[in-house]
N, C-alpha and C. Protein backbone atom coordinates (compact mmCIF):
# COMPACT_ATOMS: atom_id res chain seq x y z
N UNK A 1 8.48 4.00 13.37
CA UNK A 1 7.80 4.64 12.26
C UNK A 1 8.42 4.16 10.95
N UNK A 2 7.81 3.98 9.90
CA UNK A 2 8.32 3.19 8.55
C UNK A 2 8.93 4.63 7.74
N UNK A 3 9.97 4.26 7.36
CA UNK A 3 10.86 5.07 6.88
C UNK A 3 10.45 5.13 5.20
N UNK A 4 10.17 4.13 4.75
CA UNK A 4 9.56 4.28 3.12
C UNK A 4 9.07 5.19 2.37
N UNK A 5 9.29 5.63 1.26
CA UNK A 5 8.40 6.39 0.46
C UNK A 5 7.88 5.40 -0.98
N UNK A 6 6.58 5.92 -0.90
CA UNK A 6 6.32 4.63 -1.79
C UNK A 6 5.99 5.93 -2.64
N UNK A 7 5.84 5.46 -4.35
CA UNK A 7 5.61 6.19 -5.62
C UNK A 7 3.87 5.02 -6.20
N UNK A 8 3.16 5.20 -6.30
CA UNK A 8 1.97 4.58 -6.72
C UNK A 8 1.27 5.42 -7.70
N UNK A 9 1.37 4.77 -8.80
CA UNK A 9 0.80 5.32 -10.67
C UNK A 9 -0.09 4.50 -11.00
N UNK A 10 -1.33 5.39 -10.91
CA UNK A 10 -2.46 4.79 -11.34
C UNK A 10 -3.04 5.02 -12.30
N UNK A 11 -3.95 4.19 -13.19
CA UNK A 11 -4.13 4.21 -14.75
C UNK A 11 -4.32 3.26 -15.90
N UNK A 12 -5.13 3.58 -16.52
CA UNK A 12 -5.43 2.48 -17.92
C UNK A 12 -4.67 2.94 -19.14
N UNK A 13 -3.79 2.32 -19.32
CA UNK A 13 -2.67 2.12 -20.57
C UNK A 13 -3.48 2.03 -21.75
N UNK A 14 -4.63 1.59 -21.99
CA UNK A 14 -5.47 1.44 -23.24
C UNK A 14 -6.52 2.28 -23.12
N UNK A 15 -6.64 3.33 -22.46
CA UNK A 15 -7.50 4.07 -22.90
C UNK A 15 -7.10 5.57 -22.87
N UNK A 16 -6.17 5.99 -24.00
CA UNK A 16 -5.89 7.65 -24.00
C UNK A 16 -4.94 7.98 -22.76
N UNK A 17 -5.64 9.22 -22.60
CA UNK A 17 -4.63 9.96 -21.28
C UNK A 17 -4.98 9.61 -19.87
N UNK A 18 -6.08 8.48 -20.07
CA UNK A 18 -6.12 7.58 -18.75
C UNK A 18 -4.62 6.96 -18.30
N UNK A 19 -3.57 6.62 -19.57
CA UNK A 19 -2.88 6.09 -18.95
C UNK A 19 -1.66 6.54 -18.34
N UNK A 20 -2.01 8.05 -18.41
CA UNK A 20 -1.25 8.62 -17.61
C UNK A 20 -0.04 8.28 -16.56
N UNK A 21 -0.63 8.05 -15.12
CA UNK A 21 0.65 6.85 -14.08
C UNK A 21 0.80 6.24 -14.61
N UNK A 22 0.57 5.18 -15.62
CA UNK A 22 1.28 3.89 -15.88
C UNK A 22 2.39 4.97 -16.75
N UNK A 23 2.72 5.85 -17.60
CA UNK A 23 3.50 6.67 -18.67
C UNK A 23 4.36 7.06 -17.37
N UNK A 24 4.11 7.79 -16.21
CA UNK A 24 4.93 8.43 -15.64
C UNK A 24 5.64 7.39 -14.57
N UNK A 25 5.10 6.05 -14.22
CA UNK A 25 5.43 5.23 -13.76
C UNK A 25 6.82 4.46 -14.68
N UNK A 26 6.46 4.37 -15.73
CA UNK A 26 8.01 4.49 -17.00
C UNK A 26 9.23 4.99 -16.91
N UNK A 27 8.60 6.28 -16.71
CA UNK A 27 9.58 7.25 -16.99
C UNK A 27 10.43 7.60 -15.65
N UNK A 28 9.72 7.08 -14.54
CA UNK A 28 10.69 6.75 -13.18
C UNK A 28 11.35 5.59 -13.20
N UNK A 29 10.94 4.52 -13.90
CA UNK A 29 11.74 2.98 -13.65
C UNK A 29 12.95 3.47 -14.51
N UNK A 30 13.19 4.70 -15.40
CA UNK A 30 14.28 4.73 -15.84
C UNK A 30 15.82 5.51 -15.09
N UNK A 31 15.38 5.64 -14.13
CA UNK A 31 16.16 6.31 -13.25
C UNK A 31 16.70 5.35 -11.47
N UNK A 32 17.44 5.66 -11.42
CA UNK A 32 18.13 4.50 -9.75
C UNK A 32 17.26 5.86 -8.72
N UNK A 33 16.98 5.16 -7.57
CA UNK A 33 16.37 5.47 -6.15
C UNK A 33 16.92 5.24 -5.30
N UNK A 34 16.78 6.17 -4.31
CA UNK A 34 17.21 5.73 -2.55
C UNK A 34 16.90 4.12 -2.19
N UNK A 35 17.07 3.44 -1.60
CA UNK A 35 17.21 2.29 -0.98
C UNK A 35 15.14 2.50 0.01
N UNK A 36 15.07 3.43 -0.06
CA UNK A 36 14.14 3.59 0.80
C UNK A 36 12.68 3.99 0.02
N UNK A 37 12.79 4.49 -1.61
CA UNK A 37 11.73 4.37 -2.09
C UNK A 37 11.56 3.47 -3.16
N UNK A 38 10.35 3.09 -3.36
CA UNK A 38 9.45 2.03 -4.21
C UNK A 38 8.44 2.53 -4.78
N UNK A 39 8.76 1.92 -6.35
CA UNK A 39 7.71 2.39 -7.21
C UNK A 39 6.93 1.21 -7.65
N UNK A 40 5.60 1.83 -7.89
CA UNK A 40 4.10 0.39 -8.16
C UNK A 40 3.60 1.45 -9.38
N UNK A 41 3.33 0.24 -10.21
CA UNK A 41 2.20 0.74 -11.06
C UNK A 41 0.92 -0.18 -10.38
N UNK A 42 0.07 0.72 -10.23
CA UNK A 42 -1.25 0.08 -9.78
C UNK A 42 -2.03 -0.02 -10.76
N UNK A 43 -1.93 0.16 -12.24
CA UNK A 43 -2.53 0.21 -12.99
C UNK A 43 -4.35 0.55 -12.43
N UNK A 44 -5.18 -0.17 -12.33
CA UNK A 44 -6.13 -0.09 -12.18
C UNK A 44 -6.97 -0.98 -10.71
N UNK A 45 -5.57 -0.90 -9.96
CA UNK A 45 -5.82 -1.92 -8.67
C UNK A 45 -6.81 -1.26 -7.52
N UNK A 46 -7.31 -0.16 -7.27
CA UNK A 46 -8.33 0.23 -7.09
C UNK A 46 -7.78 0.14 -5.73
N UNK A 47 -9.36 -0.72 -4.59
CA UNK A 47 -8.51 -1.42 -3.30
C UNK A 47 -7.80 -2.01 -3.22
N UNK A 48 -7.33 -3.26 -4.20
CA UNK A 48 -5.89 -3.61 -4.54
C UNK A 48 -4.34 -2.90 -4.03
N UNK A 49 -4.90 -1.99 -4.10
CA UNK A 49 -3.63 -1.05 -3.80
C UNK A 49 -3.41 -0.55 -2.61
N UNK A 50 -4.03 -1.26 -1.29
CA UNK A 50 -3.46 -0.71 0.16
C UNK A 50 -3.04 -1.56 0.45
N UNK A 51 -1.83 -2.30 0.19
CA UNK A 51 -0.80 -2.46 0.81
C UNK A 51 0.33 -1.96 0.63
N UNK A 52 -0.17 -1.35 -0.50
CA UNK A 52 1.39 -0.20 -0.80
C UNK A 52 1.24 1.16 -0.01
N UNK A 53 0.05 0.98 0.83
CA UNK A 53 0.65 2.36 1.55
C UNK A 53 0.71 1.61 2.94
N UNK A 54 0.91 0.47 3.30
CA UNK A 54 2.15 0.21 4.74
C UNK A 54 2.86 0.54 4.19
N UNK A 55 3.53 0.31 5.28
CA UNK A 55 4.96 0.90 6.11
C UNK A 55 5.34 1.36 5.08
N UNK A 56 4.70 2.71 4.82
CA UNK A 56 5.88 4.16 4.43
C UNK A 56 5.14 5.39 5.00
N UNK A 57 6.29 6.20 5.15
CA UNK A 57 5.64 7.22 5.77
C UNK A 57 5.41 8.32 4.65
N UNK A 58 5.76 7.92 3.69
CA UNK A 58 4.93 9.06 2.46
C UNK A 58 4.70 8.37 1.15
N UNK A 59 3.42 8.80 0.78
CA UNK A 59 3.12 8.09 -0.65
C UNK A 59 2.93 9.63 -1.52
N UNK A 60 3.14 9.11 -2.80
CA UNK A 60 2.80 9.50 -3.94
C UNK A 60 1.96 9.13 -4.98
N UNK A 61 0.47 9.35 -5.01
CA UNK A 61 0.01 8.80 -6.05
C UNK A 61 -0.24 9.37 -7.02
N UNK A 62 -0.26 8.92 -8.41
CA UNK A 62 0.00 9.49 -9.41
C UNK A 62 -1.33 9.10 -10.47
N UNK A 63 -2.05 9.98 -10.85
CA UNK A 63 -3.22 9.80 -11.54
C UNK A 63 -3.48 10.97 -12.71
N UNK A 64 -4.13 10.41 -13.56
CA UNK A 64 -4.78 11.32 -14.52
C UNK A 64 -5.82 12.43 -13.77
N UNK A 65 -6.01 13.45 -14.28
CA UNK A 65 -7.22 14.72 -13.94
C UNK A 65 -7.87 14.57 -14.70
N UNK A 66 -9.47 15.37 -14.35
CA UNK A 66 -10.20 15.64 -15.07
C UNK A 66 -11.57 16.54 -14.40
N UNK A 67 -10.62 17.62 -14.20
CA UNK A 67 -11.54 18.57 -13.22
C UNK A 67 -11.98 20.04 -14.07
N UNK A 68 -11.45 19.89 -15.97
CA UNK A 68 -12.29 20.57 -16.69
C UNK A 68 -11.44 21.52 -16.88
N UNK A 69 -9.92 21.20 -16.72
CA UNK A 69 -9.06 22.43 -16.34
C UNK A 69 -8.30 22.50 -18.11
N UNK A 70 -6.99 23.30 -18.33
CA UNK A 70 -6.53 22.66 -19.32
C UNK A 70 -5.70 21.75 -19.75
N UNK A 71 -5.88 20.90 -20.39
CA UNK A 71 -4.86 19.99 -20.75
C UNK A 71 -3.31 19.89 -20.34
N UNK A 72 -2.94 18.84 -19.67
CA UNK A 72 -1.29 19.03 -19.65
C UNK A 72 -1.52 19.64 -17.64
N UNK A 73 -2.28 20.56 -17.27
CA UNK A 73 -2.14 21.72 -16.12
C UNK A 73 -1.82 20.19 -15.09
N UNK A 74 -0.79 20.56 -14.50
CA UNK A 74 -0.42 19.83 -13.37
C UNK A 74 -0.81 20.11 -11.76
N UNK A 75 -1.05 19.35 -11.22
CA UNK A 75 -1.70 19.97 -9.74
C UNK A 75 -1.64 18.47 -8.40
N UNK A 76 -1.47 19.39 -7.61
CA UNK A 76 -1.38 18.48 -6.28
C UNK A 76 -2.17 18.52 -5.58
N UNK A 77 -2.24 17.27 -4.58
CA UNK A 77 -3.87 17.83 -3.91
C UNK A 77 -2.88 16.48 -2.90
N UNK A 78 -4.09 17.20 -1.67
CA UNK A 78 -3.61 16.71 -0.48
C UNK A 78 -4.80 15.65 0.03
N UNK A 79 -4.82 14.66 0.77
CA UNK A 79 -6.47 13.61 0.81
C UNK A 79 -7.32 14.24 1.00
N UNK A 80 -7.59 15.20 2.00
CA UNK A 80 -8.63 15.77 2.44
C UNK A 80 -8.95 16.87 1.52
N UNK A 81 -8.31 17.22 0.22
CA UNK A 81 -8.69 17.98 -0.97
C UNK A 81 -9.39 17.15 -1.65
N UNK A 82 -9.59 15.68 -1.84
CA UNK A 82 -9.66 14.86 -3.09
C UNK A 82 -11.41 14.97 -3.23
N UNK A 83 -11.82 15.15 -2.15
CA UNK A 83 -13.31 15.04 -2.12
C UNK A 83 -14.06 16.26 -2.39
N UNK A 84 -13.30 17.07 -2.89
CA UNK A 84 -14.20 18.34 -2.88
C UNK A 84 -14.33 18.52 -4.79
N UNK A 85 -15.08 19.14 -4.74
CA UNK A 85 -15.82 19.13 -6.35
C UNK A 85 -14.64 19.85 -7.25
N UNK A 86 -13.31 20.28 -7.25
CA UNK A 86 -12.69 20.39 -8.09
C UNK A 86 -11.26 19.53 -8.08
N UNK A 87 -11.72 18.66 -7.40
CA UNK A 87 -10.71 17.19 -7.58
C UNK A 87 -11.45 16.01 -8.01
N UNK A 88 -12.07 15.86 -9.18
CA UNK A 88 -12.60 15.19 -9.76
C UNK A 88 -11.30 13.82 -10.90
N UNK A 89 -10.50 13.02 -9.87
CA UNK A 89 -9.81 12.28 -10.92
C UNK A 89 -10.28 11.28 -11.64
N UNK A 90 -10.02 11.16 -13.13
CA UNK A 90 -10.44 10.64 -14.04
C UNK A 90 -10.29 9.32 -14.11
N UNK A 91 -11.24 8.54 -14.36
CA UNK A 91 -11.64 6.85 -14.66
C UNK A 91 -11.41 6.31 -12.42
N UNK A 92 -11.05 7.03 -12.42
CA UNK A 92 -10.92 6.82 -10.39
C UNK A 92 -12.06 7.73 -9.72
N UNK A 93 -12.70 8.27 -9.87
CA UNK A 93 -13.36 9.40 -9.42
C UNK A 93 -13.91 8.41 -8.00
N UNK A 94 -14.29 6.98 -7.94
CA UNK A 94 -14.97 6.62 -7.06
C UNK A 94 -13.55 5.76 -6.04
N UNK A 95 -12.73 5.44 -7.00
CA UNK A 95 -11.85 4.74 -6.47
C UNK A 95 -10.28 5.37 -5.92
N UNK A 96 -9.64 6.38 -6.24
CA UNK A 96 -8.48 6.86 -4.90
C UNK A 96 -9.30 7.64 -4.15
N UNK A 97 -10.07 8.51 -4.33
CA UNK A 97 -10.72 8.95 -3.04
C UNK A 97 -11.42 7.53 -2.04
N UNK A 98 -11.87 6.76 -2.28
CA UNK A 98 -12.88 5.77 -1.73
C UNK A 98 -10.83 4.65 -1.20
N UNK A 99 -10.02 4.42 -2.27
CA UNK A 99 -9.05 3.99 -1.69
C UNK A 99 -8.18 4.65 -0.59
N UNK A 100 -8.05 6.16 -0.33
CA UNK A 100 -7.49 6.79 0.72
C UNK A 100 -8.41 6.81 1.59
N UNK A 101 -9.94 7.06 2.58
CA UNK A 101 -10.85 6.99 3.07
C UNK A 101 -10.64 5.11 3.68
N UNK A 102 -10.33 4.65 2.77
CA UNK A 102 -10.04 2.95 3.25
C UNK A 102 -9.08 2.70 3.83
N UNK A 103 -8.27 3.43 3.72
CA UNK A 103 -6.63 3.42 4.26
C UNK A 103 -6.36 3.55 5.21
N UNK A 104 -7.13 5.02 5.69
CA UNK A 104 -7.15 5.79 7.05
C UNK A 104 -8.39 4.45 7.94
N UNK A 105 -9.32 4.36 7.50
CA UNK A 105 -9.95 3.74 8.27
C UNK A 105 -9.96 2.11 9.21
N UNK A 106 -8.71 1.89 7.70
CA UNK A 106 -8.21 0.47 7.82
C UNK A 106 -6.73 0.11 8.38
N UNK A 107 -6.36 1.67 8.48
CA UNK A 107 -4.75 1.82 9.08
C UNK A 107 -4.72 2.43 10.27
N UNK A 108 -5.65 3.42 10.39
CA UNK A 108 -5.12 4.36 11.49
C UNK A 108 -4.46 5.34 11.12
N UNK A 109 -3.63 5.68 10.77
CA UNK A 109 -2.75 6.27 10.63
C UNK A 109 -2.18 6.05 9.47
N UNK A 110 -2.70 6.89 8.11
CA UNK A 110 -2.25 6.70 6.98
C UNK A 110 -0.38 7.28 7.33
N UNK A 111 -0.09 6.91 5.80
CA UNK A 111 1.19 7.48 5.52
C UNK A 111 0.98 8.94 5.12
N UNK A 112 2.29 9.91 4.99
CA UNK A 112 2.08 11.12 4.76
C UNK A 112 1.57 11.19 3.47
N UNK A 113 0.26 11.56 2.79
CA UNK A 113 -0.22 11.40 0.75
C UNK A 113 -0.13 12.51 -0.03
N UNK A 114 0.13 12.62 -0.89
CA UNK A 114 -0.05 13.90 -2.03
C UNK A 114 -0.40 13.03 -3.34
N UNK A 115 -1.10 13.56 -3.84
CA UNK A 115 -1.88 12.87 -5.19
C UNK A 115 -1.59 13.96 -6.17
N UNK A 116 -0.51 13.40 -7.27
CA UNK A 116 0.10 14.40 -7.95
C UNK A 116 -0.73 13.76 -9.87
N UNK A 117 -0.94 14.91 -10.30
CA UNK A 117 -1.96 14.57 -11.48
C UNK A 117 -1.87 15.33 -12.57
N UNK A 118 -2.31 15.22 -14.01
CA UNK A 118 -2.26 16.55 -15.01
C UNK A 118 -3.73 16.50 -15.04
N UNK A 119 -4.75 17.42 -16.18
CA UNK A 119 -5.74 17.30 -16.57
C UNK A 119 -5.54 16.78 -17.80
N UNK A 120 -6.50 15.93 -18.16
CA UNK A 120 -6.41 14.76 -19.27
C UNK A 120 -7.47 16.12 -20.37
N UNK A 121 -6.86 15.53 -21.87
CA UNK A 121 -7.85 15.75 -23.11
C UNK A 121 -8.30 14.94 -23.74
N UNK A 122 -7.85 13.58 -23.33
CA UNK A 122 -8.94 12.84 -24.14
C UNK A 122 -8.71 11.08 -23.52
N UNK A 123 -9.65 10.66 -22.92
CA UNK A 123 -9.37 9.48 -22.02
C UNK A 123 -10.36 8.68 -23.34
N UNK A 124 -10.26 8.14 -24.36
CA UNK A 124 -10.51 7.42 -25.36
C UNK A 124 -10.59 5.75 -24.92
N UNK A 125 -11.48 4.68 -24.83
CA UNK A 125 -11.53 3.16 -25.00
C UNK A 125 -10.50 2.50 -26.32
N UNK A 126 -9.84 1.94 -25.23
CA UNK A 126 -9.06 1.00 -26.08
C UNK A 126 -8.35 1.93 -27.21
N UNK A 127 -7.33 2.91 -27.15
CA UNK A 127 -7.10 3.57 -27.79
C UNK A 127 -5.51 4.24 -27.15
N UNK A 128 -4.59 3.44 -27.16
CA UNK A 128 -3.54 3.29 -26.14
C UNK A 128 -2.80 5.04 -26.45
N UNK A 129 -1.78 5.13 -25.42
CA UNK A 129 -1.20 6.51 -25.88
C UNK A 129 -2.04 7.64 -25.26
N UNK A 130 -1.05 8.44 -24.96
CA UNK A 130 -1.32 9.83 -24.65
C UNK A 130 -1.09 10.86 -25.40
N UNK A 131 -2.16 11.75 -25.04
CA UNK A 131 -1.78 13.34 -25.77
C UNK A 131 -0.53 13.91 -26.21
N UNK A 132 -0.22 14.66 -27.38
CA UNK A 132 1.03 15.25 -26.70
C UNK A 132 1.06 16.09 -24.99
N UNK A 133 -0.06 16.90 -25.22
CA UNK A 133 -0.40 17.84 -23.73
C UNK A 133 0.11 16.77 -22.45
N UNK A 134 -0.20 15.58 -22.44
CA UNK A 134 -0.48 14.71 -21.35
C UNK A 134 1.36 13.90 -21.41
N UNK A 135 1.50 13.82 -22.92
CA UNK A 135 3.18 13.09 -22.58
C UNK A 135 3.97 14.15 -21.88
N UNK A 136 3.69 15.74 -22.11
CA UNK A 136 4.96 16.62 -22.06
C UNK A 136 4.59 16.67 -20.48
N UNK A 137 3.01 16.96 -19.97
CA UNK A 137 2.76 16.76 -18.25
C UNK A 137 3.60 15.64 -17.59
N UNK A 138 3.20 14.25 -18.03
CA UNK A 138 4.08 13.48 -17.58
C UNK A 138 5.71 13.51 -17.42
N UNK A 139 6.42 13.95 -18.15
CA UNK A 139 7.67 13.95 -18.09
C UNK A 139 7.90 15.16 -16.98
N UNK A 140 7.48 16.52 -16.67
CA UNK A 140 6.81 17.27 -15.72
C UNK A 140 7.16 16.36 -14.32
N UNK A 141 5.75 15.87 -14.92
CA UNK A 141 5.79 14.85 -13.18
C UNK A 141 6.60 14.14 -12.53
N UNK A 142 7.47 13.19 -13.48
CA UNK A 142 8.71 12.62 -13.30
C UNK A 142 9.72 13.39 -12.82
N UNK A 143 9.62 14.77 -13.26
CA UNK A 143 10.86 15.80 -12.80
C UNK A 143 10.87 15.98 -11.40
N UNK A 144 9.47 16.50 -11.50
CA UNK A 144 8.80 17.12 -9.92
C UNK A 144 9.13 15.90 -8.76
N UNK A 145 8.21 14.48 -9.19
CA UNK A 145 8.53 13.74 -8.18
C UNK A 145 9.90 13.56 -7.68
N UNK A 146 10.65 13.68 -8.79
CA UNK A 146 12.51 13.20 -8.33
C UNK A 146 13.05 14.30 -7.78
N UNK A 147 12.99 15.20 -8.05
CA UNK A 147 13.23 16.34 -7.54
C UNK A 147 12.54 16.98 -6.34
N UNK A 148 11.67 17.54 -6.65
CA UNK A 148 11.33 18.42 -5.42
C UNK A 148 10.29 17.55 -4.52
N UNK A 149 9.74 16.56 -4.74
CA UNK A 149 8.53 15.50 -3.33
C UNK A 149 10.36 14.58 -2.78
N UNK A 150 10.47 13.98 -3.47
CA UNK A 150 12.19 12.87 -3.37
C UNK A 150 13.34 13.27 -2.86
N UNK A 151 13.49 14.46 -3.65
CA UNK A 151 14.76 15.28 -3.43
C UNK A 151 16.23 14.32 -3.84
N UNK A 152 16.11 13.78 -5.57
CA UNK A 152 17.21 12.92 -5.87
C UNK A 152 16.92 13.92 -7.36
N UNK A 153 18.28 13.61 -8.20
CA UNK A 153 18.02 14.24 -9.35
C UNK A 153 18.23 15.43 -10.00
N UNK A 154 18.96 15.69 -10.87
CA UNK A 154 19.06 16.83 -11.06
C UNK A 154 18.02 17.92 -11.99
């Protein structure tokens, strides 16, 4: 069984609080890891991005929200949550649900997933930067992942 935990931040850097994972994907490269986890920015790699869930037995993906909630609200969702009408993730709506569904079908046996996210206020074109609501979520997320999904960190 693959011992790995992979970290995967997904997101458009130029458009608002789309770029959410790529911000919280940052804010983890600034910190040392177990020997056993790996962090990807997938930026916008869509199917691109299953090979980062071989060989590990738990992923983390990290995405912007946009399920109408408020700004900044942080929330986890498990795969078989992603498809239901109040897991609506933003600028992905067709693509990590349609990329986990590919995974399982194309793996067998996904890795263990949690899709960790804020709700976005303003996913803007070509308009780089996040909210304050969405920077202070992110740093949030960075905590949470190192801490309580990782268990490194104080």
């Amino acid at each position: 069984m693959p011992a790995g935990r992979h970290i995967i931040c997904f997101g458009n850097a130029l458009h608002g609080d789309d770029g959410f994972g790529p911000y919280v994907y940052e804010r983890l490269r600034e910190h040392a890891w177990p020997d056993d986890v790996r962090l990807f920015n997938a930026a916008v790699a869509g199917l691109d991005a299953l090979p980062w869930l071989e060989d590990c037995r738990v992923a983390i993906l990290v995405d912007a929200l946009a399920g109408g909630g408020r700004p900044g609200t942080v929330r986890l969702f498990r795969p078989e949550q992603i498809d239901s009408p109040q897991a609506d993730l933003s600028g992905h709506a067709a693509g990590v649900p349609y990329l986990l569904r590919a995974a399982a079908a194309l793996h067998g046996t996904a890795p263990e997933i949690l899709v960790v996210g804020a709700e976005v206020e303003a996913v803007t074109p070509f308009a780089p930067g996040l909210t304050p609501a969405l920077r202070r979520a992110a740093e949030r997320v960075a905590r949470l992942i190192r801490r309580r999904l990782i268990g490194v960190g104080p």
